[in-house]
PDB file of N, CA and C in Angstrom:
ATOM      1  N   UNK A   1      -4.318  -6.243  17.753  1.00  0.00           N
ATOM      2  CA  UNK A   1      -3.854  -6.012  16.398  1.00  0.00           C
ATOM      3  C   UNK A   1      -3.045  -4.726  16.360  1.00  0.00           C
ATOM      4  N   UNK A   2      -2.160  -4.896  15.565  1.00  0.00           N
ATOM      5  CA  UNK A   2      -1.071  -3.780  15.830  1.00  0.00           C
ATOM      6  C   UNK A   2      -1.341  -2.719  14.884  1.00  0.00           C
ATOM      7  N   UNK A   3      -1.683  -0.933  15.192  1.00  0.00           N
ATOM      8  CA  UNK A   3      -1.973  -0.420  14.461  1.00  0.00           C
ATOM      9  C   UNK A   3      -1.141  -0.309  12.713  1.00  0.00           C
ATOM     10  N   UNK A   4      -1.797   0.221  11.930  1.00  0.00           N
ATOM     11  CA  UNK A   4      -1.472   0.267  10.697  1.00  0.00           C
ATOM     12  C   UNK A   4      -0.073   1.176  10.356  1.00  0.00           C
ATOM     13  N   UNK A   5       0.415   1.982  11.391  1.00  0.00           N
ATOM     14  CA  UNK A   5       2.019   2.127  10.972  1.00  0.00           C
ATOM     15  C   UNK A   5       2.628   1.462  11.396  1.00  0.00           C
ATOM     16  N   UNK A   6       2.182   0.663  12.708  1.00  0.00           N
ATOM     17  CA  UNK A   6       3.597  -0.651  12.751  1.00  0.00           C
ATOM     18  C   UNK A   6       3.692  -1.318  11.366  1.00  0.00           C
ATOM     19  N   UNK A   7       2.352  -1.585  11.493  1.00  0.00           N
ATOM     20  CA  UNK A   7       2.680  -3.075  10.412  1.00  0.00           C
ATOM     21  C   UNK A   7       3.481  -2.697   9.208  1.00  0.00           C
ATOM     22  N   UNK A   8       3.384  -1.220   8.525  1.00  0.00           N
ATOM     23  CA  UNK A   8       3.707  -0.568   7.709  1.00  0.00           C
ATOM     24  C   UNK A   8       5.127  -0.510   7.830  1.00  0.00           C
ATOM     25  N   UNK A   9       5.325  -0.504   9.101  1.00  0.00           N
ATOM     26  CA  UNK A   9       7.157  -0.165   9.505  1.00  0.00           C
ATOM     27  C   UNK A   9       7.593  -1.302   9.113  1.00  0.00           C
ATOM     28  N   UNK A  10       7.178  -2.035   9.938  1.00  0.00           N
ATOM     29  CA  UNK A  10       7.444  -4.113   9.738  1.00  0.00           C
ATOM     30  C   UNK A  10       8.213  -4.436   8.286  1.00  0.00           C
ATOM     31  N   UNK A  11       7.096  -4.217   7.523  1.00  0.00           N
ATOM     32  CA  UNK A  11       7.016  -4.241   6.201  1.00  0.00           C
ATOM     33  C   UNK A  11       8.273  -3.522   5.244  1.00  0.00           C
ATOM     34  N   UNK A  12       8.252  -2.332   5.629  1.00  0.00           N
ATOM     35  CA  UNK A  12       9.356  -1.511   5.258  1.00  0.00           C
ATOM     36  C   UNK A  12      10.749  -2.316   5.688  1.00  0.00           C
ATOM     37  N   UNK A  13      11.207  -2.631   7.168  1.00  0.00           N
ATOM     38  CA  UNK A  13      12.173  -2.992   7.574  1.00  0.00           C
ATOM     39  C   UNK A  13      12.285  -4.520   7.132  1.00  0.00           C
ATOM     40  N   UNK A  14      11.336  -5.487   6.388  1.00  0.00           N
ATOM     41  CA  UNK A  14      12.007  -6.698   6.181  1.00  0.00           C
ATOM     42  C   UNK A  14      12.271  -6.144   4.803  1.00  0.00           C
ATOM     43  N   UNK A  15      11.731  -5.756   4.116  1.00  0.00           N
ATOM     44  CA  UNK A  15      12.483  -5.623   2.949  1.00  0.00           C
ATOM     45  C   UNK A  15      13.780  -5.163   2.607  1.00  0.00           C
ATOM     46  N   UNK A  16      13.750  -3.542   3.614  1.00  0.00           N
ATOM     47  CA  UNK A  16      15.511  -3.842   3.797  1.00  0.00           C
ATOM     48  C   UNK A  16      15.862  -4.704   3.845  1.00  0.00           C
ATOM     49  N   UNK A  17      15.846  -5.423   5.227  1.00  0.00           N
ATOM     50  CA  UNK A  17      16.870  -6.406   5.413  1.00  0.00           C
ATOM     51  C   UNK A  17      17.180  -7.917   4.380  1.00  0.00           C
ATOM     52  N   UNK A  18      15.641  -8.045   3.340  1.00  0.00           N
ATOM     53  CA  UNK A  18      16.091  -8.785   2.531  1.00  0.00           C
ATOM     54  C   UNK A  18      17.330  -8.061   1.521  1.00  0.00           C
ATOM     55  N   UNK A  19      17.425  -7.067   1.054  1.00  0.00           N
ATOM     56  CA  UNK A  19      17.560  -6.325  -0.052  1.00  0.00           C
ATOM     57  C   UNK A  19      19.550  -6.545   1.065  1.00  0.00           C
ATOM     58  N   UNK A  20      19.392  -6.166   1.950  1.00  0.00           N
ATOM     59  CA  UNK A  20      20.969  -5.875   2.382  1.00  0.00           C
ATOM     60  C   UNK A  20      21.125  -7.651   2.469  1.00  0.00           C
ATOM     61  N   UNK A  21      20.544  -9.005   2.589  1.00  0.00           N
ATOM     62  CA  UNK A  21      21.060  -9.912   2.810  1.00  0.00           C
ATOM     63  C   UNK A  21      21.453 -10.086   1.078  1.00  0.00           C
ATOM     64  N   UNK A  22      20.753  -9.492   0.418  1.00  0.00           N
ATOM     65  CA  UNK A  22      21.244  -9.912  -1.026  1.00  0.00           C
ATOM     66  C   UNK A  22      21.990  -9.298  -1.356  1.00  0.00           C
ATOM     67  N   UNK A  23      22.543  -8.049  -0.907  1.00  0.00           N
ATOM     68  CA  UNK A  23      24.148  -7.205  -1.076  1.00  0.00           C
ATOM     69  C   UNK A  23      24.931  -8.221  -0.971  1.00  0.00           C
ATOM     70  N   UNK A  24      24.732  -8.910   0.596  1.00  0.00           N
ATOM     71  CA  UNK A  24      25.461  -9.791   1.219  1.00  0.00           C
ATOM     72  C   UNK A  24      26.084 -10.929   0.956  1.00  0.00           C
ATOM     73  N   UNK A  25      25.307 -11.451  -0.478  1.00  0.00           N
ATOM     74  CA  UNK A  25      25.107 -12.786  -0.870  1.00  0.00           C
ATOM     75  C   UNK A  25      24.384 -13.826  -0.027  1.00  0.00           C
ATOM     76  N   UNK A  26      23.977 -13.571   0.544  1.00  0.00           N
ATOM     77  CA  UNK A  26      23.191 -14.551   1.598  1.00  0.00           C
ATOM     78  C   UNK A  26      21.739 -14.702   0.845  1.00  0.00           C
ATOM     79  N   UNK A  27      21.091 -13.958   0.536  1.00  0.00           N
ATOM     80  CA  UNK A  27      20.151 -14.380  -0.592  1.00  0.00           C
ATOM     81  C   UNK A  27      20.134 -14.173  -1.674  1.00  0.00           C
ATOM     82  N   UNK A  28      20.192 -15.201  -2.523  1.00  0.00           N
ATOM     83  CA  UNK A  28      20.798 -14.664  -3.863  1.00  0.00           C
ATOM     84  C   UNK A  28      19.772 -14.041  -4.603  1.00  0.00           C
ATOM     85  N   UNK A  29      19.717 -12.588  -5.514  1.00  0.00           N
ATOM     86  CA  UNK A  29      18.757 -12.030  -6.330  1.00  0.00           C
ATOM     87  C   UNK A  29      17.833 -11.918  -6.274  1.00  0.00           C
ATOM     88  N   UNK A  30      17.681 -11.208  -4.825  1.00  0.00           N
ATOM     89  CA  UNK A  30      16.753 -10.732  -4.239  1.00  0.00           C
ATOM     90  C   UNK A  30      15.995  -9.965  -5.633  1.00  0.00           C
ATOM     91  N   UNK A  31      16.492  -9.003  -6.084  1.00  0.00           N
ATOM     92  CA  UNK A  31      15.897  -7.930  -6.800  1.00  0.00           C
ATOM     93  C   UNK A  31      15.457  -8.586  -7.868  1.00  0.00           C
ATOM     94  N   UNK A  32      16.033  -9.396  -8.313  1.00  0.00           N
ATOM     95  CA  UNK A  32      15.254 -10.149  -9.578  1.00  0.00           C
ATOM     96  C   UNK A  32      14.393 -10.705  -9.672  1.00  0.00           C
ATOM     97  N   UNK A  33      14.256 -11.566  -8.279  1.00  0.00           N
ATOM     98  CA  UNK A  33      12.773 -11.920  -7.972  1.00  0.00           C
ATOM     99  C   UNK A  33      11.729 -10.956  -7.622  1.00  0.00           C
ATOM    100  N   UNK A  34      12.039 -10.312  -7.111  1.00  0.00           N
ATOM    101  CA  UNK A  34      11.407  -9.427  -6.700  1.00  0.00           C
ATOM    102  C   UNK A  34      10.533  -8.407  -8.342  1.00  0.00           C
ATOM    103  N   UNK A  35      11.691  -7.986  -9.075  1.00  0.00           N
ATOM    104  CA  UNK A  35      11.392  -7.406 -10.255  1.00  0.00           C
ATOM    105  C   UNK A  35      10.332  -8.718 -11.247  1.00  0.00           C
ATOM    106  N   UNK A  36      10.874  -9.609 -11.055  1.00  0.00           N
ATOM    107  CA  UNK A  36       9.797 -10.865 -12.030  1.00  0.00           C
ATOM    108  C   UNK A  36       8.491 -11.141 -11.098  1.00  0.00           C
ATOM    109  N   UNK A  37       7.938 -11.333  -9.471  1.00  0.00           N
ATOM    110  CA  UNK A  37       6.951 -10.992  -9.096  1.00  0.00           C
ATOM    111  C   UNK A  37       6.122  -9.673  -8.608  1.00  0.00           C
ATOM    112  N   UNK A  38       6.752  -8.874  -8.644  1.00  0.00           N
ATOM    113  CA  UNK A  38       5.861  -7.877  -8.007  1.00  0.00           C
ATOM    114  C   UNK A  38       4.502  -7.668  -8.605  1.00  0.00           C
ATOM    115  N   UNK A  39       3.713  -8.040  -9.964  1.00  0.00           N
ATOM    116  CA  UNK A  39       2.265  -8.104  -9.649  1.00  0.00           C
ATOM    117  C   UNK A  39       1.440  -9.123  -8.943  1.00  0.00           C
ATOM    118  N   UNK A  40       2.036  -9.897  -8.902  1.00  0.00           N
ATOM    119  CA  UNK A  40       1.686 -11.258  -7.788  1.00  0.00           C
ATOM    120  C   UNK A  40       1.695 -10.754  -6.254  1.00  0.00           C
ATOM    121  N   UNK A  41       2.499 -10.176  -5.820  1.00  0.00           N
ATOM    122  CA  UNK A  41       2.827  -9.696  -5.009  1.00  0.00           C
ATOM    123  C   UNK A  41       1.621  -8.579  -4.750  1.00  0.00           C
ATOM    124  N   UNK A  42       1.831  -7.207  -5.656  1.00  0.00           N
ATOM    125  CA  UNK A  42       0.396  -6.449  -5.553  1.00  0.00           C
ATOM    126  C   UNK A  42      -0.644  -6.785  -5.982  1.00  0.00           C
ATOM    127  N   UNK A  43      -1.357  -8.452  -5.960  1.00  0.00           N
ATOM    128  CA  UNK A  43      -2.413  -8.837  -5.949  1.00  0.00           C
ATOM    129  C   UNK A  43      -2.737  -9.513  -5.140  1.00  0.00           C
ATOM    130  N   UNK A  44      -1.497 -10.083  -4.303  1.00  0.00           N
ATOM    131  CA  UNK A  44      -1.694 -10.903  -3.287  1.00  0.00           C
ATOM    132  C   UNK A  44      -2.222  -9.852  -2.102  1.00  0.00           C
ATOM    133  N   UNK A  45      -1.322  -8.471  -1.807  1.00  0.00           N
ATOM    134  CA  UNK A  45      -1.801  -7.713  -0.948  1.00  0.00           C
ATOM    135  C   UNK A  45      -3.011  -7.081  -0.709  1.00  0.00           C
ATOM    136  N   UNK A  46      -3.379  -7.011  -2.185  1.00  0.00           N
ATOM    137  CA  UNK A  46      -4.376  -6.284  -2.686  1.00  0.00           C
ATOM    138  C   UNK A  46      -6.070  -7.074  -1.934  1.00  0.00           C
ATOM    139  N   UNK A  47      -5.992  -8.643  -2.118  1.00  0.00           N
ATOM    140  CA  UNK A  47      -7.050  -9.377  -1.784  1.00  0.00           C
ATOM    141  C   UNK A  47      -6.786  -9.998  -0.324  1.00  0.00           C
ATOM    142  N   UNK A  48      -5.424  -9.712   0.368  1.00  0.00           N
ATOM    143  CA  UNK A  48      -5.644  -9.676   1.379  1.00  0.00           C
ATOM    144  C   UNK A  48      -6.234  -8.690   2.549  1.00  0.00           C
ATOM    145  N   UNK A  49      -5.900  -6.983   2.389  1.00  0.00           N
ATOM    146  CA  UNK A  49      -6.653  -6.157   2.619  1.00  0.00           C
ATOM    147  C   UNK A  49      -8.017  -5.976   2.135  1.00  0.00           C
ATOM    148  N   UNK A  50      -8.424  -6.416   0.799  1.00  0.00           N
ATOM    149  CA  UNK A  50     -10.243  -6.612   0.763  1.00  0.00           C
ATOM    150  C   UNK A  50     -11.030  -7.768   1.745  1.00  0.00           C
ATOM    151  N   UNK A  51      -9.819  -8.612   2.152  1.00  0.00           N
ATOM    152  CA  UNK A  51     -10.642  -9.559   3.490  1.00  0.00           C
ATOM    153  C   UNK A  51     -10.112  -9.206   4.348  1.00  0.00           C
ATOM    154  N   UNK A  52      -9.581  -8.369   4.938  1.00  0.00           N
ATOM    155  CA  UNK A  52      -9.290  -7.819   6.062  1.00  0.00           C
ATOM    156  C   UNK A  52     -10.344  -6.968   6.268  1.00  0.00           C
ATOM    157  N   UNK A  53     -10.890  -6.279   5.811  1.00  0.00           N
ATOM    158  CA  UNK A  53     -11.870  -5.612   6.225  1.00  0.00           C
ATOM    159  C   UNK A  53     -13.175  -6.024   6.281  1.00  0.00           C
ATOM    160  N   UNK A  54     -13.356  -7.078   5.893  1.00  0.00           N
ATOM    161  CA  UNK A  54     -15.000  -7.137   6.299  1.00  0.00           C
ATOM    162  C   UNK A  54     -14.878  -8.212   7.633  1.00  0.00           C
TER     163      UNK A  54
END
């Protein structure tokens, strides 16, 4: 298992690269989706790290 700043890096670097494919037009509105889920998003993470640990 890969320590907790890779994964952290990981994480960091796809989002760039979504965020620059949607400069790009290659994915369209990125940010909007992004802006309409993000508590889904920090709940999804949220209950995946509470089962990660036990």
């Amino acid at each position: 298992m890969a320590p907790r700043s890779n994964i952290a890096a990981l994480v960091l670097i796809g989002i760039g690269v979504l965020f620059l494919l949607s400069n790009f037009g290659v994915v369209p509105h990125f940010g909007a989706l992004l802006a309409k889920w993000w508590p889904a998003i920090l709940i999804v993470v949220g209950v995946g790290l509470l089962f990660r640990r036990r």
